[in-house]
Every structure is written in C-alpha cells, then in structure tokens.
Protein backbone atom coordinates (compact mmCIF):
# COMPACT_ATOMS: atom_id res chain seq x y z
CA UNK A 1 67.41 209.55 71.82
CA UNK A 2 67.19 205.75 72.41
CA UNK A 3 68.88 203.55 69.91
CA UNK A 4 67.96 199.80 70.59
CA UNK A 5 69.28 198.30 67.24
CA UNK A 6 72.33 199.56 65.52
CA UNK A 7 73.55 198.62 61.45
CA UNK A 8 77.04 199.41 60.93
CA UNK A 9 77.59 198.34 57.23
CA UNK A 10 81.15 197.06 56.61
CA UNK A 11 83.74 196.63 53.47
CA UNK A 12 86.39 194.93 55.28
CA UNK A 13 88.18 198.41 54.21
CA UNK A 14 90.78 200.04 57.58
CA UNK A 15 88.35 202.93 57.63
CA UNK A 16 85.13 200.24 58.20
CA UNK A 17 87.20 198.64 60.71
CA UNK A 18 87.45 202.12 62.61
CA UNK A 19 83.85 202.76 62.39
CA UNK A 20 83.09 199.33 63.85
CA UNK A 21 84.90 200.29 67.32
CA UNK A 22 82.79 203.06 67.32
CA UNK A 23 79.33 201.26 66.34
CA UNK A 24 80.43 199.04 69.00
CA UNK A 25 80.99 201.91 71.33
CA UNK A 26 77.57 203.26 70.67
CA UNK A 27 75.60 199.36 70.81
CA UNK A 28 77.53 199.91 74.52
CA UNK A 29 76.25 202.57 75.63
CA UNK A 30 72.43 202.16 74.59
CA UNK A 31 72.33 198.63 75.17
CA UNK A 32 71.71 197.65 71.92
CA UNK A 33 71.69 194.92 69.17
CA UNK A 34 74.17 195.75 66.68
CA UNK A 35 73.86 194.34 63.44
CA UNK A 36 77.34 194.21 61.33
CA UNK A 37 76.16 193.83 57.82
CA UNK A 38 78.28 193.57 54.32
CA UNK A 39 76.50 194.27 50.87
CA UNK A 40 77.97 191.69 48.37
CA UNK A 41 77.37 191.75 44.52
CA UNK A 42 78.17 188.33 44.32
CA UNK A 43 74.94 187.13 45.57
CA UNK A 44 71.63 186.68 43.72
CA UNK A 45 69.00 188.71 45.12
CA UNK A 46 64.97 187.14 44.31
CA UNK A 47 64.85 188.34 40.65
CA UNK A 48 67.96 186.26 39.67
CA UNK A 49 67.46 183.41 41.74
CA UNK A 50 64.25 182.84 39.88
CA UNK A 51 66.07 182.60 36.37
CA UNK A 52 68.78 180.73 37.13
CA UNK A 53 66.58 177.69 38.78
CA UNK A 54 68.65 175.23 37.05
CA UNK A 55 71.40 175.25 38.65
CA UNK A 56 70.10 176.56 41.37
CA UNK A 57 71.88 174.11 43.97
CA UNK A 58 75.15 174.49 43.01
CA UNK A 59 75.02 178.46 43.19
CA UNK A 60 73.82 177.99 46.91
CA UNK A 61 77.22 176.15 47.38
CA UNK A 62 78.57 179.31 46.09
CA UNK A 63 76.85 181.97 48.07
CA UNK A 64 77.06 180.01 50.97
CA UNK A 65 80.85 179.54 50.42
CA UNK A 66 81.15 183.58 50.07
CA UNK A 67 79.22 184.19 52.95
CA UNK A 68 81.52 182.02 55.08
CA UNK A 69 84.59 183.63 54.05
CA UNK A 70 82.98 187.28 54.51
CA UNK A 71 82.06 186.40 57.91
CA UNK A 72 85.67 184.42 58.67
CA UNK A 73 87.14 187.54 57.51
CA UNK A 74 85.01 190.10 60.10
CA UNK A 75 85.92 187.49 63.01
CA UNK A 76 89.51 188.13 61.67
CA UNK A 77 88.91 191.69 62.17
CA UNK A 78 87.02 191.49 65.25
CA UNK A 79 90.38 189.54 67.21
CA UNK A 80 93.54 190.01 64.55
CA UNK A 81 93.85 192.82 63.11
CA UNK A 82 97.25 194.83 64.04
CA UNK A 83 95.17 198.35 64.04
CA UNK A 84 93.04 197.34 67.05
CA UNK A 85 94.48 196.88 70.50
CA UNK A 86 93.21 192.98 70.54
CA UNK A 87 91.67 192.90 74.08
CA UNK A 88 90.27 196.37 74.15
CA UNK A 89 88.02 195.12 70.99
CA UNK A 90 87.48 191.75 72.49
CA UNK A 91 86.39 193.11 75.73
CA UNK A 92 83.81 195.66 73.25
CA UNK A 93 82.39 192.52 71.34
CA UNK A 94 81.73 190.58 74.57
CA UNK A 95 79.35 193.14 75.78
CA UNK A 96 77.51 193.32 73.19
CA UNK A 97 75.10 191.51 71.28
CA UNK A 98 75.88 191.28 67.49
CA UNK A 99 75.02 189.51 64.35
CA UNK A 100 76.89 189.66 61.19
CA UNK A 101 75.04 189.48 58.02
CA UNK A 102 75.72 189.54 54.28
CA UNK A 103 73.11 190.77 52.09
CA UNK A 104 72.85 191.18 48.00
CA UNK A 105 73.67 194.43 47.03
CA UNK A 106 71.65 194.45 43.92
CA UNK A 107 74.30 196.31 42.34
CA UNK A 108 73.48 199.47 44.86
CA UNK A 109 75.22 198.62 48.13
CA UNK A 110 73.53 201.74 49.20
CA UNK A 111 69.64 200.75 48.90
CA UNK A 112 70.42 197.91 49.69
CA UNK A 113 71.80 198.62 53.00
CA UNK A 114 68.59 200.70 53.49
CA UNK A 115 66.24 198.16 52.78
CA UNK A 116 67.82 195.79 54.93
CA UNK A 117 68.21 198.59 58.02
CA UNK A 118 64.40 199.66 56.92
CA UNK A 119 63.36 196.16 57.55
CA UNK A 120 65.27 195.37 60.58
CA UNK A 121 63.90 198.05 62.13
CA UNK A 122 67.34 199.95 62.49
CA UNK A 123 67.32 203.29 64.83
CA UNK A 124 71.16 204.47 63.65
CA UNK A 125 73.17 203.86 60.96
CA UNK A 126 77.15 203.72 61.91
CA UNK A 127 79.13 204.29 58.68
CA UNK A 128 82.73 205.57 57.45
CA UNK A 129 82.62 208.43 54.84
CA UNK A 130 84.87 206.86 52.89
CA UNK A 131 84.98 202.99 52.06
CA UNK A 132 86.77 200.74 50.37
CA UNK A 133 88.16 202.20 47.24
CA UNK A 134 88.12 206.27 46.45
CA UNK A 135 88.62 206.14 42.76
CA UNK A 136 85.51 203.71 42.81
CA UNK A 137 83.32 206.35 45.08
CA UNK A 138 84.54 208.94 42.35
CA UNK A 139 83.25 207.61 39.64
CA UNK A 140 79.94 205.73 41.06
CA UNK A 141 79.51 208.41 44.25
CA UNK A 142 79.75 206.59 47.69
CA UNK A 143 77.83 204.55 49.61
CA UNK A 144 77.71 207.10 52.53
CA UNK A 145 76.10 209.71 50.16
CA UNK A 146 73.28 207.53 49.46
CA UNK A 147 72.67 206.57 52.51
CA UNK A 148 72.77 210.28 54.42
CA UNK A 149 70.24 211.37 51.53
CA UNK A 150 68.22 208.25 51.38
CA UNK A 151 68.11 207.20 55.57
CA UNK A 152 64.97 207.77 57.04
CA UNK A 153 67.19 207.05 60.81
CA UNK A 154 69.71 209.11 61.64
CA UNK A 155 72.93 208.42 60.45
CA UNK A 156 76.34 208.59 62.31
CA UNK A 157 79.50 209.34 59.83
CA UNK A 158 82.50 209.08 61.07
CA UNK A 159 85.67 210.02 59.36
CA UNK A 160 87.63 206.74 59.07
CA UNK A 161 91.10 206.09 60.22
C-alpha cells in the first residue's frame, strides 16, 4: 500500500499526542501530506450559520478566536510538551508536510472526521483508541469506534501512551 495523504484526528488528550509521533512516523515513510485535524463543537457548521445571520460577524470573531487557540495549543504540542523528546519531534515535523485544521463536529466528532477525511481524499486514518475523556467514551461510545466501523480507508489504532 501507498498512503499519499494521512488524517490523524487530535484532542489535545497525552494519548493523541502519542498517536501524532506515530502519524508523523508513517507521513515519513510514504512521503505524505499529513493532515492534523481537531473536531470542535464550538463551531457552527452550514445549518447554524444560516440561522444565526444576525450576528453573524461577531460569531466569526469567535470561531476564529477558537481556532487560533486550538492551533497555538498543537504548536505547543508539536515543540513543548515534556512527553516528547523536543528535537526528535522537531526533526519529525520538519520532514514533513502538514496542515492543521479544525473542523465542526456537528455534535459527532466521529462523522465528522469522516466527512472531512472522505473529502480530502484521505488514504489512512491515524487515531488513539482512547481519547480525551473515558467516562465520556462510556457513556457516548468513542470516536475510534465510529470511525473503524464507519472508514471506508483503512484505519491505524494505536494504543495511546
């Protein structure tokens, strides 16, 4: 198999972080585009932005000030954080070409992802079994569930941590 673009959805959760080394590791050694992509519920997806046009301005300031501090936060992650030997990562995201994104999750993170990874073209998905909150993935099931049922790529699951 030849993966050319890569989606490696993210929660900003230790066990995401871990998966992202390895979604780099993989964008390495196909030579591809990997696309770092977080699924927020605090942005409007088409529906919503056509009810609330109002106000409409001032909710752009909004998702636009969410969006930066999403993507501040995976640049934290990407040089800072105290689980990842700092130049080893550095010298991973140099070599590769990446985009961070952050999409509406529509209140399903999970189909959302998909959509996103069907219309991006996506050959793998990169994802942690477990995410961001347990109890949460209890009650609602998990975002990796969905997506190994739903994926019409194959999926890479990796066990976190």
């Amino acid at each position: 198999m030849n993966f050319k673009r890569i989606i490696s959805p993210q929660d900003l959760s230790e066990n995401a972080l871990s998966t992202l080394i390895s979604a780099f590791e993989m964008a390495i050694k196909f030579d591809a585009k990997l696309l770092i992509v977080h699924a927020s519920d605090e942005l409007l997806d088409e529906d919503e932005e056509t009810m609330l046009r109002i106000s409409l301005s001032k909710f752009r300031k909004h998702e636009n000030e969410v969006i930066n501090k999403i993507k501040t936060s995976f640049e934290k992650l990407l040089t800072q954080h105290p689980m990842v030997n700092r130049s080893a990562l550095g010298d991973l995201a140099a070599r590769v070409d990446y985009s961070i994104s952050i999409i509406s999750s529509h209140g399903n993170p999970g189909k959302s992802l998909l959509e996103y990874a069907e219309k991006e073209q996506v050959d793998l998905i990169v994802l942690s079994k477990t995410g961001h909150s347990s109890v949460m993935e209890i009650l609602l099931g998990s975002v990796s569930t969905y997506i190994l049922h739903h994926a019409t790529c194959p999926v890479l699951l990796t066990p976190g941590k």
